[in-house]
Structure formats: C-alpha cells, structure tokens
PDB file of N, CA and C in Angstrom:
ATOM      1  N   UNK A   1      22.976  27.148  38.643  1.00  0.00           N
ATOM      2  CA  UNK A   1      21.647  26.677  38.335  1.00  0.00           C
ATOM      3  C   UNK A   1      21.666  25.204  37.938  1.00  0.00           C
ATOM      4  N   UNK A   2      22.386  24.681  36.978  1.00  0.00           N
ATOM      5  CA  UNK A   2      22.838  23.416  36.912  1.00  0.00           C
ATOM      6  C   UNK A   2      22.890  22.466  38.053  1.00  0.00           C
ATOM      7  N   UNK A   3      23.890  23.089  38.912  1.00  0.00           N
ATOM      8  CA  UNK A   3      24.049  21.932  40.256  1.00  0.00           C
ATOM      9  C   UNK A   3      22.740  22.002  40.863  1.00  0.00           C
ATOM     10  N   UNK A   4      21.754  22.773  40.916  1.00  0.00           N
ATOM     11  CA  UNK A   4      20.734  22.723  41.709  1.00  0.00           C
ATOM     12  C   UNK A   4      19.224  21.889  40.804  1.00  0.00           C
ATOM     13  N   UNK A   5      19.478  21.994  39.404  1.00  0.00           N
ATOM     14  CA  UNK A   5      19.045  20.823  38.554  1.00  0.00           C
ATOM     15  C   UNK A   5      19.457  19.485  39.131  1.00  0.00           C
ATOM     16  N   UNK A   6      20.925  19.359  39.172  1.00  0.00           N
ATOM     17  CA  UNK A   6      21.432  17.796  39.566  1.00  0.00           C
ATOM     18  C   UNK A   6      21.353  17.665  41.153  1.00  0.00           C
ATOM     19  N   UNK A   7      20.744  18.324  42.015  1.00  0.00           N
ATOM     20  CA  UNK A   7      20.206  17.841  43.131  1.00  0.00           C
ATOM     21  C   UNK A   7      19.131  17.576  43.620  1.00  0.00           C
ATOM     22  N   UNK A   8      17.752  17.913  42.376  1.00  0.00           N
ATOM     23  CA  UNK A   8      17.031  17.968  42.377  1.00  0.00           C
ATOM     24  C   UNK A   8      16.396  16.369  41.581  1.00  0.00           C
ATOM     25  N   UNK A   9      17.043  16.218  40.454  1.00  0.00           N
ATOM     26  CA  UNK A   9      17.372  14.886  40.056  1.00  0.00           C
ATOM     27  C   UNK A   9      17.712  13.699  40.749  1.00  0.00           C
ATOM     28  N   UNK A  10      18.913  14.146  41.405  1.00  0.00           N
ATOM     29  CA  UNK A  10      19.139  13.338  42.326  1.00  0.00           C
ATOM     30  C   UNK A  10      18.254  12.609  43.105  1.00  0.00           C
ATOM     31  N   UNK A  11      17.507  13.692  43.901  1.00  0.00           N
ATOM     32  CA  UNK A  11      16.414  13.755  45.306  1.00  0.00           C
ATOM     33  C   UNK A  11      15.383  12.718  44.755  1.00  0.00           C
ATOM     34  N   UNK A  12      14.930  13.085  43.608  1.00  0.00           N
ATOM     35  CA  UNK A  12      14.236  12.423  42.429  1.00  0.00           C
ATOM     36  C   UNK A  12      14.425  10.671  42.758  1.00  0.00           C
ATOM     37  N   UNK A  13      15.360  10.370  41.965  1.00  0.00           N
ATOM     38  CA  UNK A  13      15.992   9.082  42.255  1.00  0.00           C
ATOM     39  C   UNK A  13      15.782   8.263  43.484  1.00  0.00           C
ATOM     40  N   UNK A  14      16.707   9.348  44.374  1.00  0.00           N
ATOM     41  CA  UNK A  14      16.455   9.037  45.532  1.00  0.00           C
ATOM     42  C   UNK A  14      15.375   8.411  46.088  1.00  0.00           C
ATOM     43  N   UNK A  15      14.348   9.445  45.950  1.00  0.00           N
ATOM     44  CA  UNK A  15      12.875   8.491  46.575  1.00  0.00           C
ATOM     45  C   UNK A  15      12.593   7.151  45.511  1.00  0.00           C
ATOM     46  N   UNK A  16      12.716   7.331  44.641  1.00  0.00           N
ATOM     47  CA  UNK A  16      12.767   5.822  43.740  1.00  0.00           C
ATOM     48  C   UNK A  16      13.294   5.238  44.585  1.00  0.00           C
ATOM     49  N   UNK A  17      14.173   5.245  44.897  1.00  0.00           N
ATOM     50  CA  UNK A  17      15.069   4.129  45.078  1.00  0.00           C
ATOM     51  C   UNK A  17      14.253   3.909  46.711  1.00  0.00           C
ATOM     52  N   UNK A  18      14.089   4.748  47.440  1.00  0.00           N
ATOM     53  CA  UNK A  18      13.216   4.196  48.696  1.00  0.00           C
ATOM     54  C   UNK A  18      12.148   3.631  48.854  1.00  0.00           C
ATOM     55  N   UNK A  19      11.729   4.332  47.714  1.00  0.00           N
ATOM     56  CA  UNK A  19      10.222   3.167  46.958  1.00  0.00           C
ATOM     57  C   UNK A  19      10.294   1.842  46.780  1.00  0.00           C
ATOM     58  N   UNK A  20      11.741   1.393  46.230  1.00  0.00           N
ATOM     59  CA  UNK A  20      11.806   0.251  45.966  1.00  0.00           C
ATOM     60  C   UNK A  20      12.438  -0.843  47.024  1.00  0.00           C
ATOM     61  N   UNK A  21      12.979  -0.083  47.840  1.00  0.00           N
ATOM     62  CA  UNK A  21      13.148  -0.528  49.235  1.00  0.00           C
ATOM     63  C   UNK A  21      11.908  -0.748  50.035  1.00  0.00           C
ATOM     64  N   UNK A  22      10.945   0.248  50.079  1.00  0.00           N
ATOM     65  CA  UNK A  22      10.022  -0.598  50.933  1.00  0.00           C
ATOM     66  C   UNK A  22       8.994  -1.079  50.341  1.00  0.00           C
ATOM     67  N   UNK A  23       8.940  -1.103  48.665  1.00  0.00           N
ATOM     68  CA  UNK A  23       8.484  -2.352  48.265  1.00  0.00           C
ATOM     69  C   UNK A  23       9.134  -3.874  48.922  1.00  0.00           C
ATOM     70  N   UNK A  24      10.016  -3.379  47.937  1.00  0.00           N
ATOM     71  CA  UNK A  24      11.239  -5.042  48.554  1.00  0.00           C
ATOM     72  C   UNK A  24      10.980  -5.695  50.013  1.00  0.00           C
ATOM     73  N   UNK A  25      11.100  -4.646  50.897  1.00  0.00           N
ATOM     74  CA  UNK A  25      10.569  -5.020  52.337  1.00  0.00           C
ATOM     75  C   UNK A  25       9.579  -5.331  52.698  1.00  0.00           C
ATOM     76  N   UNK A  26       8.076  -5.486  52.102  1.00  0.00           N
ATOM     77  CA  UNK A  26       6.605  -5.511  51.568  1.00  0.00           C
ATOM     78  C   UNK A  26       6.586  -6.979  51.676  1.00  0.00           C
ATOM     79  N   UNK A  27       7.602  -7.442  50.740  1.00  0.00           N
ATOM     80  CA  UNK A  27       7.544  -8.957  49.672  1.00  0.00           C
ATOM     81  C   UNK A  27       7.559  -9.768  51.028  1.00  0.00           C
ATOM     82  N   UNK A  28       7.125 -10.879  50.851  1.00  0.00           N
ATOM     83  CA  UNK A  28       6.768 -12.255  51.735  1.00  0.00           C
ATOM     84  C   UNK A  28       8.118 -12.462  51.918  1.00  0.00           C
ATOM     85  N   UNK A  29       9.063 -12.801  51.111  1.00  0.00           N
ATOM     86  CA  UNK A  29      10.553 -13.164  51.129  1.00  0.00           C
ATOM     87  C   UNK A  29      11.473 -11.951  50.347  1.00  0.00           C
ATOM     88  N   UNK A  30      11.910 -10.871  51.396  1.00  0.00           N
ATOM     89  CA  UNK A  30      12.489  -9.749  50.991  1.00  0.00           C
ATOM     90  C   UNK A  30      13.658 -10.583  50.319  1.00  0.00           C
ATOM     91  N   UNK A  31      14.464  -9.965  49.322  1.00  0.00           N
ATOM     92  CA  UNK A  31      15.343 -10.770  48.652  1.00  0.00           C
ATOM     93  C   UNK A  31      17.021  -9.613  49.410  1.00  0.00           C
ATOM     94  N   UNK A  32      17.446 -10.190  50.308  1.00  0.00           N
ATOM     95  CA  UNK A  32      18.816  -9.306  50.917  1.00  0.00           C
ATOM     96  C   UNK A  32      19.494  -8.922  50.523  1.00  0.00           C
ATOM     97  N   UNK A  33      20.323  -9.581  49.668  1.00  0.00           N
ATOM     98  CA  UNK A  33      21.308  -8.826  48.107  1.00  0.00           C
ATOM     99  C   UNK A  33      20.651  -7.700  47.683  1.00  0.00           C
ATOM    100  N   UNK A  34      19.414  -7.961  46.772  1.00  0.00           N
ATOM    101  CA  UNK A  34      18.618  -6.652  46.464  1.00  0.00           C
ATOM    102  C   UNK A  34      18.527  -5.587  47.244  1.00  0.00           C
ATOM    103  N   UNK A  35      18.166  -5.887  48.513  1.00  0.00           N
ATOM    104  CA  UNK A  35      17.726  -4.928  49.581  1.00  0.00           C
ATOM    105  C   UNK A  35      19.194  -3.860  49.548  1.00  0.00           C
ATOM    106  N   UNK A  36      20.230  -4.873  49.862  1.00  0.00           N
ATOM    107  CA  UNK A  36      21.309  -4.471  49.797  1.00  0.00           C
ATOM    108  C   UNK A  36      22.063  -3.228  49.179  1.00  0.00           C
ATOM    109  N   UNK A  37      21.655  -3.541  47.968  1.00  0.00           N
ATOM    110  CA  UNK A  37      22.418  -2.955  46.458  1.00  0.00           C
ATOM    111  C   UNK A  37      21.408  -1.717  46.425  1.00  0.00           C
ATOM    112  N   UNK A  38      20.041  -1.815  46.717  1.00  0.00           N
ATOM    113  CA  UNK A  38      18.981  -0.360  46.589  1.00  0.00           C
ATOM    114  C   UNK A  38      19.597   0.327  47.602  1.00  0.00           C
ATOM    115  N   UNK A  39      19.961   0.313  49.107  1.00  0.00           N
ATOM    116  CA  UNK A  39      20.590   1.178  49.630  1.00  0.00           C
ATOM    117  C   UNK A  39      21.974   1.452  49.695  1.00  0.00           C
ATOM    118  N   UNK A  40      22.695   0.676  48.868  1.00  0.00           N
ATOM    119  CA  UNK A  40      24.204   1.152  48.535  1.00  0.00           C
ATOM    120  C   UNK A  40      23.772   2.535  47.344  1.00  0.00           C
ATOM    121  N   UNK A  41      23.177   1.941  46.359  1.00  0.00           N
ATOM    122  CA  UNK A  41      22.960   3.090  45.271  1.00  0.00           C
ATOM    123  C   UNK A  41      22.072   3.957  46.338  1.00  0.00           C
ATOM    124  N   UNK A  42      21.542   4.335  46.980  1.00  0.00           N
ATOM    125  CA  UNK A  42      20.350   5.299  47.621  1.00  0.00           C
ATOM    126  C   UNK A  42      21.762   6.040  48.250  1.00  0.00           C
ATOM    127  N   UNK A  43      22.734   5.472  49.370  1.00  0.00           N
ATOM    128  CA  UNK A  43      23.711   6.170  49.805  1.00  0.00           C
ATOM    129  C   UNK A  43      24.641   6.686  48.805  1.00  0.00           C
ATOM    130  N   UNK A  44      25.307   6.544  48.210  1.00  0.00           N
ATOM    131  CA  UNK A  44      25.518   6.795  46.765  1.00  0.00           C
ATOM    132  C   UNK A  44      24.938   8.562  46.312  1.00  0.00           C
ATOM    133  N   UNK A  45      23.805   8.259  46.049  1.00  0.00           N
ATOM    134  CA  UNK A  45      22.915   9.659  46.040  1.00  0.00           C
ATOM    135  C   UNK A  45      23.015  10.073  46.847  1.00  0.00           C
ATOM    136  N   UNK A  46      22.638   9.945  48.293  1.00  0.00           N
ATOM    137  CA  UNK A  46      22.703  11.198  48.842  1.00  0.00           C
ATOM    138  C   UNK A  46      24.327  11.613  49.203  1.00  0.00           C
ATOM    139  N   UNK A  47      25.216  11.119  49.225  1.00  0.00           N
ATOM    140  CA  UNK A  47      26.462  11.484  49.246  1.00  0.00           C
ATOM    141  C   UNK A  47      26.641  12.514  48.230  1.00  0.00           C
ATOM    142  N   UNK A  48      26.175  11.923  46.940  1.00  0.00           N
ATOM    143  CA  UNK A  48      26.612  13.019  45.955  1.00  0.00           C
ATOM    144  C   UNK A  48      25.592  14.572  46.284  1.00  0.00           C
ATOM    145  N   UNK A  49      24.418  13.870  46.342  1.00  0.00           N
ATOM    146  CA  UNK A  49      23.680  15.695  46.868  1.00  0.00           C
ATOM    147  C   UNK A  49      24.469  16.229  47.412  1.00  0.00           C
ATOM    148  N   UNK A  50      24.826  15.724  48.791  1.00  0.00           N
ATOM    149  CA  UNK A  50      25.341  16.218  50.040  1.00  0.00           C
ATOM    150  C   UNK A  50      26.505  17.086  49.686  1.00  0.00           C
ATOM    151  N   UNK A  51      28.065  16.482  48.638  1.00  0.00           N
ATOM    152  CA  UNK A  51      28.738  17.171  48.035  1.00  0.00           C
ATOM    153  C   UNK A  51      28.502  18.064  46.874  1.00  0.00           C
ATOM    154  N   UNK A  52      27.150  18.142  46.053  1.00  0.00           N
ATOM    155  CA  UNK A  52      26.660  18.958  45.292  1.00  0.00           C
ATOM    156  C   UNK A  52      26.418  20.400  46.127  1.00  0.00           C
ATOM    157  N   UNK A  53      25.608  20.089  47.318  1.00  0.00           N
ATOM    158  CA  UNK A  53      25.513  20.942  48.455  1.00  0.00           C
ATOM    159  C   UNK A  53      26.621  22.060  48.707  1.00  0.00           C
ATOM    160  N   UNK A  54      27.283  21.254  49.231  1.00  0.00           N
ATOM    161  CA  UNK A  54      28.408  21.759  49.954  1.00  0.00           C
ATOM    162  C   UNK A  54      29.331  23.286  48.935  1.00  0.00           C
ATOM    163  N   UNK A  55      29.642  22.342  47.456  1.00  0.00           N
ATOM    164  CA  UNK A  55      30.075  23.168  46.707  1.00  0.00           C
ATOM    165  C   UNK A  55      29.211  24.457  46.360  1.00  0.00           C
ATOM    166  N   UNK A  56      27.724  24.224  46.644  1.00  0.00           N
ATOM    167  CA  UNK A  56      26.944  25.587  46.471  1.00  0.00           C
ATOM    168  C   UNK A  56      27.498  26.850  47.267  1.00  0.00           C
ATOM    169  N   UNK A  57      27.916  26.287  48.690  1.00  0.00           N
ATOM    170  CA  UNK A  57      28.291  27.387  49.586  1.00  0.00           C
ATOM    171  C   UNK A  57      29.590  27.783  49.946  1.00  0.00           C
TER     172      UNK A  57
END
C-alpha cells in the first residue's frame, strides 16, 4: 500500500514538473538550462515510478 502511495506522489510531481515545462516553453525567451534540469528531474520520476512498478509485480 505504501509503494502505491509513492507512485501516486510521484505522478503528482510529475505533472508539476510538466506544468512547469510548458510554462517555461510559454516564456518569450524559454531559459534552456531550466528547461533542461525540469526534464532531467521529470525523467528522474518517472524512472522511479516505473521501478516502483515493476517491484509491485
């Protein structure tokens, strides 16, 4: 029940973090570093779901 709390959290995040990506992408002068670093942490998450996953089954 736990791991399915922390994938749910996760997922959570997750769309934050895509939110703030296509804010960022929105902006007149997207800033690239930034852009950067929101989808390193976004991959990040879903990697960990993905292995949260896995261990369910």
């Amino acid at each position: 029940m736990a791991v399915e709390a922390r994938i749910r959290e996760l997922g959570s995040r997750h769309q934050s973090l895509e939110q703030a990506i296509q804010d960022e992408l929105r902006r007149p002068a997207a800033d690239d570093i930034r852009l950067k670093e929101l989808k390193r942490q976004k991959l990040r998450l879903k990697e960990e779901m993905e292995s949260l996953r896995g261990q369910m089954h």
